[in-house]
N, C-alpha and C. Protein backbone atom coordinates (compact mmCIF):
# COMPACT_ATOMS: atom_id res chain seq x y z
N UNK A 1 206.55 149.47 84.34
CA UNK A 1 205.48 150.26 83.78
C UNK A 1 206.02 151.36 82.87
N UNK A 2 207.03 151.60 83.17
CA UNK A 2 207.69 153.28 82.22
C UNK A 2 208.17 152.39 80.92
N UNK A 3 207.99 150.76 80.91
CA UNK A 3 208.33 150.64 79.34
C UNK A 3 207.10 151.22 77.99
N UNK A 4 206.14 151.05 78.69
CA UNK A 4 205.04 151.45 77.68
C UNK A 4 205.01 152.74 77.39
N UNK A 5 205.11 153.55 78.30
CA UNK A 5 205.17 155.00 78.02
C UNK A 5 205.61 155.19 77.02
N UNK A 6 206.93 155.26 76.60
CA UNK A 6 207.60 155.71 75.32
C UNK A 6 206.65 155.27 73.91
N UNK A 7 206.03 154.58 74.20
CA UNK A 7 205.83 154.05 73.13
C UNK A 7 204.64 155.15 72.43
N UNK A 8 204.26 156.13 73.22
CA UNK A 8 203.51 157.47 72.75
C UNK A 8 204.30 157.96 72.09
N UNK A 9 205.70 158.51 72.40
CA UNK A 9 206.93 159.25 72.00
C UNK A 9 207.35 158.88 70.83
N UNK A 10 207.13 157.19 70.55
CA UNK A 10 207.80 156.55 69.30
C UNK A 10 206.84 156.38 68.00
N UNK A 11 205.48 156.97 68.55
CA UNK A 11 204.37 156.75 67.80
C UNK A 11 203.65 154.92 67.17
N UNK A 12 204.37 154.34 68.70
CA UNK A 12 203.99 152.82 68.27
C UNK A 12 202.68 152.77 68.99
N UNK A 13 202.31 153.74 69.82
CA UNK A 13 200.45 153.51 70.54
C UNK A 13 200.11 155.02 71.05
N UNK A 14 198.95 155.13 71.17
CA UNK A 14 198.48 156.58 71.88
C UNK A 14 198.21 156.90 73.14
N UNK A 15 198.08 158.18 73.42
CA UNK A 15 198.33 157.72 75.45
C UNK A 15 196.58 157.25 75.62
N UNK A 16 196.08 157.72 75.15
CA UNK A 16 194.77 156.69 75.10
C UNK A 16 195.14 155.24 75.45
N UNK A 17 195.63 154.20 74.70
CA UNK A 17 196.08 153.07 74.88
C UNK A 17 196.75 152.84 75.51
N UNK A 18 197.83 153.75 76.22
CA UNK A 18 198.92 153.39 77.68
C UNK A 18 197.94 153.64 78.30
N UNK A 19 197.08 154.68 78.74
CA UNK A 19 196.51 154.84 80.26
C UNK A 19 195.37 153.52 80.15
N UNK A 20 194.92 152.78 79.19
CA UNK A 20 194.43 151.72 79.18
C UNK A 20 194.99 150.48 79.90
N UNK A 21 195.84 150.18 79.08
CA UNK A 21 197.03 149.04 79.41
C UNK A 21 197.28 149.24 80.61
N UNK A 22 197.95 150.42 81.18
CA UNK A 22 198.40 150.69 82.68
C UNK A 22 196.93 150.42 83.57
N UNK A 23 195.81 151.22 83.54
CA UNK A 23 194.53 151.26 83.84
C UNK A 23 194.25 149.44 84.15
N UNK A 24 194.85 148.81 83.59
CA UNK A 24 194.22 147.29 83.25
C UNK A 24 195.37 146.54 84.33
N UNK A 25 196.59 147.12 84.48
CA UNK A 25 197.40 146.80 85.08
C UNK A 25 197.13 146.99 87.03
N UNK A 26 196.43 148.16 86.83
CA UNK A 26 196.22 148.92 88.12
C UNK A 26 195.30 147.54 88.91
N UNK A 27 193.93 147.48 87.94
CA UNK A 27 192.85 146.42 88.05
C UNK A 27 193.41 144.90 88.56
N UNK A 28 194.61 144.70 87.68
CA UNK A 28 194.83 143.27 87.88
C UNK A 28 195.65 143.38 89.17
N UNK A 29 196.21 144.05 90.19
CA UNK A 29 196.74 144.59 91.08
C UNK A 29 195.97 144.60 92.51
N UNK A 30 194.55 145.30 92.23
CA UNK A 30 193.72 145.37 93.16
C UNK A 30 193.00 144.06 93.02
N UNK A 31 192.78 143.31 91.99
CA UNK A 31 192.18 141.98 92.01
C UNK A 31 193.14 140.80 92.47
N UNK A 32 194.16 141.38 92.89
CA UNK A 32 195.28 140.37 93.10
C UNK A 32 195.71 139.22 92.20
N UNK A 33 195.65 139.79 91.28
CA UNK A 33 195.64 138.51 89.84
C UNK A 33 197.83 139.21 90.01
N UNK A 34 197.95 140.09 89.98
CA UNK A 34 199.32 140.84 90.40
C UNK A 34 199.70 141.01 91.55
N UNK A 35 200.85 140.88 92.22
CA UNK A 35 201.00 141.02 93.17
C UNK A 35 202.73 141.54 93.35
N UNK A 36 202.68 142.52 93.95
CA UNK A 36 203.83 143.60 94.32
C UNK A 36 204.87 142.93 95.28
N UNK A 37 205.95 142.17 94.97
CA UNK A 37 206.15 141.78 95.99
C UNK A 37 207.63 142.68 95.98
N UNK A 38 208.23 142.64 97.63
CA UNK A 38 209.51 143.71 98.19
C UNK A 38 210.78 142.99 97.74
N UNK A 39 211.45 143.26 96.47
CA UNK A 39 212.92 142.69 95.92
C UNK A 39 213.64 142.53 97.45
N UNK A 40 214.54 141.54 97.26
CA UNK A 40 215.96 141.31 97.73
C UNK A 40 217.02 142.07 96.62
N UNK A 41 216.93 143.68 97.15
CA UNK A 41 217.88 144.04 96.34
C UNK A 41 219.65 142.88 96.25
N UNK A 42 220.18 142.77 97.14
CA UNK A 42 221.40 142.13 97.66
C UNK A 42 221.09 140.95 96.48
N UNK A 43 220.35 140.36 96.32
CA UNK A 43 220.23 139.13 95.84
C UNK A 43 220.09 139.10 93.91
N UNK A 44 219.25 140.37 93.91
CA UNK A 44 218.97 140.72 92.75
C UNK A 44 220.26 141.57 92.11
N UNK A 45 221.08 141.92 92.33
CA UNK A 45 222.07 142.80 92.00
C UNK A 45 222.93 141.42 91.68
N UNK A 46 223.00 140.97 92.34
CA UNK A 46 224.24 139.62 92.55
C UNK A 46 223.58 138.76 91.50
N UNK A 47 222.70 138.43 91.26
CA UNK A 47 222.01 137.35 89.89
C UNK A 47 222.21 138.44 89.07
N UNK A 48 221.76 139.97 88.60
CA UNK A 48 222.03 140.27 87.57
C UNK A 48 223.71 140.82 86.91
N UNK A 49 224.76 140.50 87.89
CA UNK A 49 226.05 140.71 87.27
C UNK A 49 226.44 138.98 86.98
N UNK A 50 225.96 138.04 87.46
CA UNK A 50 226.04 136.66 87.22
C UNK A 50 225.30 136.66 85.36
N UNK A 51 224.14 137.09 85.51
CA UNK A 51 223.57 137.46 83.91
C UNK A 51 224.38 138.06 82.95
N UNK A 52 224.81 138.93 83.77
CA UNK A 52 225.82 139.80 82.84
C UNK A 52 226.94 139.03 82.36
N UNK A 53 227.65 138.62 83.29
CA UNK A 53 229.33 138.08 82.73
C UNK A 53 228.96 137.15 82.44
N UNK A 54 227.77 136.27 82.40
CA UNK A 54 227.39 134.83 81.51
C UNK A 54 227.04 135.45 80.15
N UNK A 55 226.29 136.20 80.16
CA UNK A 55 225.05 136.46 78.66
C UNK A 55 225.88 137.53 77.71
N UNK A 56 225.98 138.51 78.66
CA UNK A 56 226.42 139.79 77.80
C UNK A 56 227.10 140.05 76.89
N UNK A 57 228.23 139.33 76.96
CA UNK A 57 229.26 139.79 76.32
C UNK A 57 229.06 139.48 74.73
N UNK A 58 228.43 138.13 74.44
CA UNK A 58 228.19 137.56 72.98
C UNK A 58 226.92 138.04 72.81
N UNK A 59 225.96 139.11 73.58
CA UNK A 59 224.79 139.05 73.15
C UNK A 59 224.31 140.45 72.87
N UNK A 60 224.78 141.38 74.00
CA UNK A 60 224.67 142.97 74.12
C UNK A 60 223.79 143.08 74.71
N UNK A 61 223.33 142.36 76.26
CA UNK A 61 222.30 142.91 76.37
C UNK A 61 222.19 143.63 77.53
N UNK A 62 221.48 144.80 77.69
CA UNK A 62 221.69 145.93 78.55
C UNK A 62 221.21 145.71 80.00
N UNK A 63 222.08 146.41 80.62
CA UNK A 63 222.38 146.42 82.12
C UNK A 63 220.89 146.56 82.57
N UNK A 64 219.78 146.89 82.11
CA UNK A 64 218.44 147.15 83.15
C UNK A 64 217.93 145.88 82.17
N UNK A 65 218.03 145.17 81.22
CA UNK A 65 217.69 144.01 81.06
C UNK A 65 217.89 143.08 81.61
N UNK A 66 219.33 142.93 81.93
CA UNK A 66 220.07 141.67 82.89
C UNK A 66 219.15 142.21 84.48
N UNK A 67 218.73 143.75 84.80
CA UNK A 67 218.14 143.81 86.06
C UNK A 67 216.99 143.38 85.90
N UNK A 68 216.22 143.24 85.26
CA UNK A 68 215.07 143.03 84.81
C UNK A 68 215.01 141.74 84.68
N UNK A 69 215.48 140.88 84.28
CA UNK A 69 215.34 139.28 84.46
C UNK A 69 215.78 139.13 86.06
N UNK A 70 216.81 139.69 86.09
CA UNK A 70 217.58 139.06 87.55
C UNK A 70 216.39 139.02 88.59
N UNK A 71 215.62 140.50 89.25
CA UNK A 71 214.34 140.60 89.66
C UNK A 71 213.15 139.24 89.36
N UNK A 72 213.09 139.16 88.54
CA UNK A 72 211.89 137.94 87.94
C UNK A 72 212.75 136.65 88.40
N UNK A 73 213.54 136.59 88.46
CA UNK A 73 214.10 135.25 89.02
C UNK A 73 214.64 135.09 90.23
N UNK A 74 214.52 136.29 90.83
CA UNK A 74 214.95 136.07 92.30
C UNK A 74 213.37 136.10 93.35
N UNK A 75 212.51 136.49 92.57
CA UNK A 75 211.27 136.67 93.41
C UNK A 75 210.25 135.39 92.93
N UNK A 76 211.37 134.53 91.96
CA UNK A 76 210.45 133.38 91.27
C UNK A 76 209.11 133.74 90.80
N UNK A 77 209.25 135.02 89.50
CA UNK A 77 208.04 135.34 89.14
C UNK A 77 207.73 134.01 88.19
N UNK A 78 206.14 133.48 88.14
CA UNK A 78 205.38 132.78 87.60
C UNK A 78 205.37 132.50 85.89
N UNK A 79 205.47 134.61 85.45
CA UNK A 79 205.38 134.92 84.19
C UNK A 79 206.33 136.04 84.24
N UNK A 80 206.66 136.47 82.96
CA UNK A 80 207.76 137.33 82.93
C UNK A 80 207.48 138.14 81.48
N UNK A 81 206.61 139.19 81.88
CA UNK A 81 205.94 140.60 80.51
C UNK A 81 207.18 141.15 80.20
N UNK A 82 206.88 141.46 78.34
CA UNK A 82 207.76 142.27 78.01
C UNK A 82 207.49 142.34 76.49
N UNK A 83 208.18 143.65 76.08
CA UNK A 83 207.89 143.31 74.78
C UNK A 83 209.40 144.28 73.41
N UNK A 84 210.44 143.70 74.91
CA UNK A 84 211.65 143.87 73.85
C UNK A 84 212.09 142.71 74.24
N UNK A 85 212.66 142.34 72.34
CA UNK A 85 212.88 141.50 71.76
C UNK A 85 214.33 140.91 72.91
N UNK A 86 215.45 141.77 72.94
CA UNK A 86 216.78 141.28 73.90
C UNK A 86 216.10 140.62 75.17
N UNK A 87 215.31 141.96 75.81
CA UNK A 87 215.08 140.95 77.24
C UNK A 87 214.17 139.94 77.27
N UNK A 88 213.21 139.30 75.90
CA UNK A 88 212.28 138.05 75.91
C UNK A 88 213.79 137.06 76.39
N UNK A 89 214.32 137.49 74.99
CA UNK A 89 215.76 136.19 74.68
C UNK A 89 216.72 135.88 75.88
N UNK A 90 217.34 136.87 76.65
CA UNK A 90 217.62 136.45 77.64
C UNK A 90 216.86 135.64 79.19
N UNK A 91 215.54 136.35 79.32
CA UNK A 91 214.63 136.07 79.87
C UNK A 91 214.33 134.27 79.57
N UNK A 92 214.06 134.06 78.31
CA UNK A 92 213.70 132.53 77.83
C UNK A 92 215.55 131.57 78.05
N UNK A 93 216.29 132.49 77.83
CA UNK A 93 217.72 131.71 78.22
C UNK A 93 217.88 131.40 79.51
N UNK A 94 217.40 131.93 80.64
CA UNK A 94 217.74 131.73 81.68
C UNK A 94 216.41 130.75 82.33
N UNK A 95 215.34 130.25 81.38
CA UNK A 95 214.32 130.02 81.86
C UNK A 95 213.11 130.45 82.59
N UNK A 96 212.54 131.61 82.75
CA UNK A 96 211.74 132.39 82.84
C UNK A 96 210.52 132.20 82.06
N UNK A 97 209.45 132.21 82.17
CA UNK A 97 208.23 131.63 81.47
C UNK A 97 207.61 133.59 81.15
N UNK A 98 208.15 133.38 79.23
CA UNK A 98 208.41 134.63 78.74
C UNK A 98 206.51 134.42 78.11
N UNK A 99 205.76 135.88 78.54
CA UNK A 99 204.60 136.47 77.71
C UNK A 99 205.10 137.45 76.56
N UNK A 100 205.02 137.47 75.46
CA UNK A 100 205.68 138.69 74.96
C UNK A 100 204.31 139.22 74.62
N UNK A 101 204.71 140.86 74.90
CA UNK A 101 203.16 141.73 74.61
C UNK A 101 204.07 142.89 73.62
C-alpha cells in the first residue's frame, strides 16, 4: 500500500485519488475479493535471495522487489499488482500472473 502514496509527492496523482484507490482496496478486503494472508517469513526470505542471485545481477533489480515477488510466490498469490516497471518484469520472469496498474 505505501507504493501509491508517493505518488502525491511525485505529483503523478492527488491524495484525493490515493485515499480512493486505498479506500477501494480497504472494500475489496472486507468483501473478501482480498485476502490477508500470514507470510512464511523463513520461506519468503529464502525465495527472495534465490531471485536475487538468479535475476539481479544482469537486471538491477532492487532488494524489496525481489521481496516483493518472493512474498507473491510463496503464498501462491492468484494476481500480482504493481505498477513499477522492474518489479512487473521480474514478477512476469518468474511467472506470476502480472496486473500492471
Amino acid at each position: 500500500m505505501n507504493r501509491i502514496r508517493p505518488k502525491v509527492f511525485r505529483r503523478e496523482a492527488k491524495s484525493e485519488q490515493v485515499a480512493a484507490a486505498m479506500a477501494l482496496v480497504q472494500e475489496d478486503l472486507a468483501a473478501g475479493k482480498l485476502v490477508e494472508l500470514p507470510p512464511d517469513w523463513r520461506s519468503t526470505f529464502r525465495e527472495a535471495v534465490d531471485l536475487a542471485r538468479t535475476h539481479s545481477a544482469g537486471t538491477g533489480y532492487r532488494s524489496l522487489d525481489t521481496l516483493h515477488c518472493a512474498l507473491a510466490k510463496t503464498v501462491n498469490a492468484r494476481m500480482f499488482l504493481s505498477s513499477d516497471a522492474r518489479q512487473i518484469h521480474l514478477a512476469r520472469a518468474i511467472g506470476l500472473h502480472v496486473v500492471a496498474v
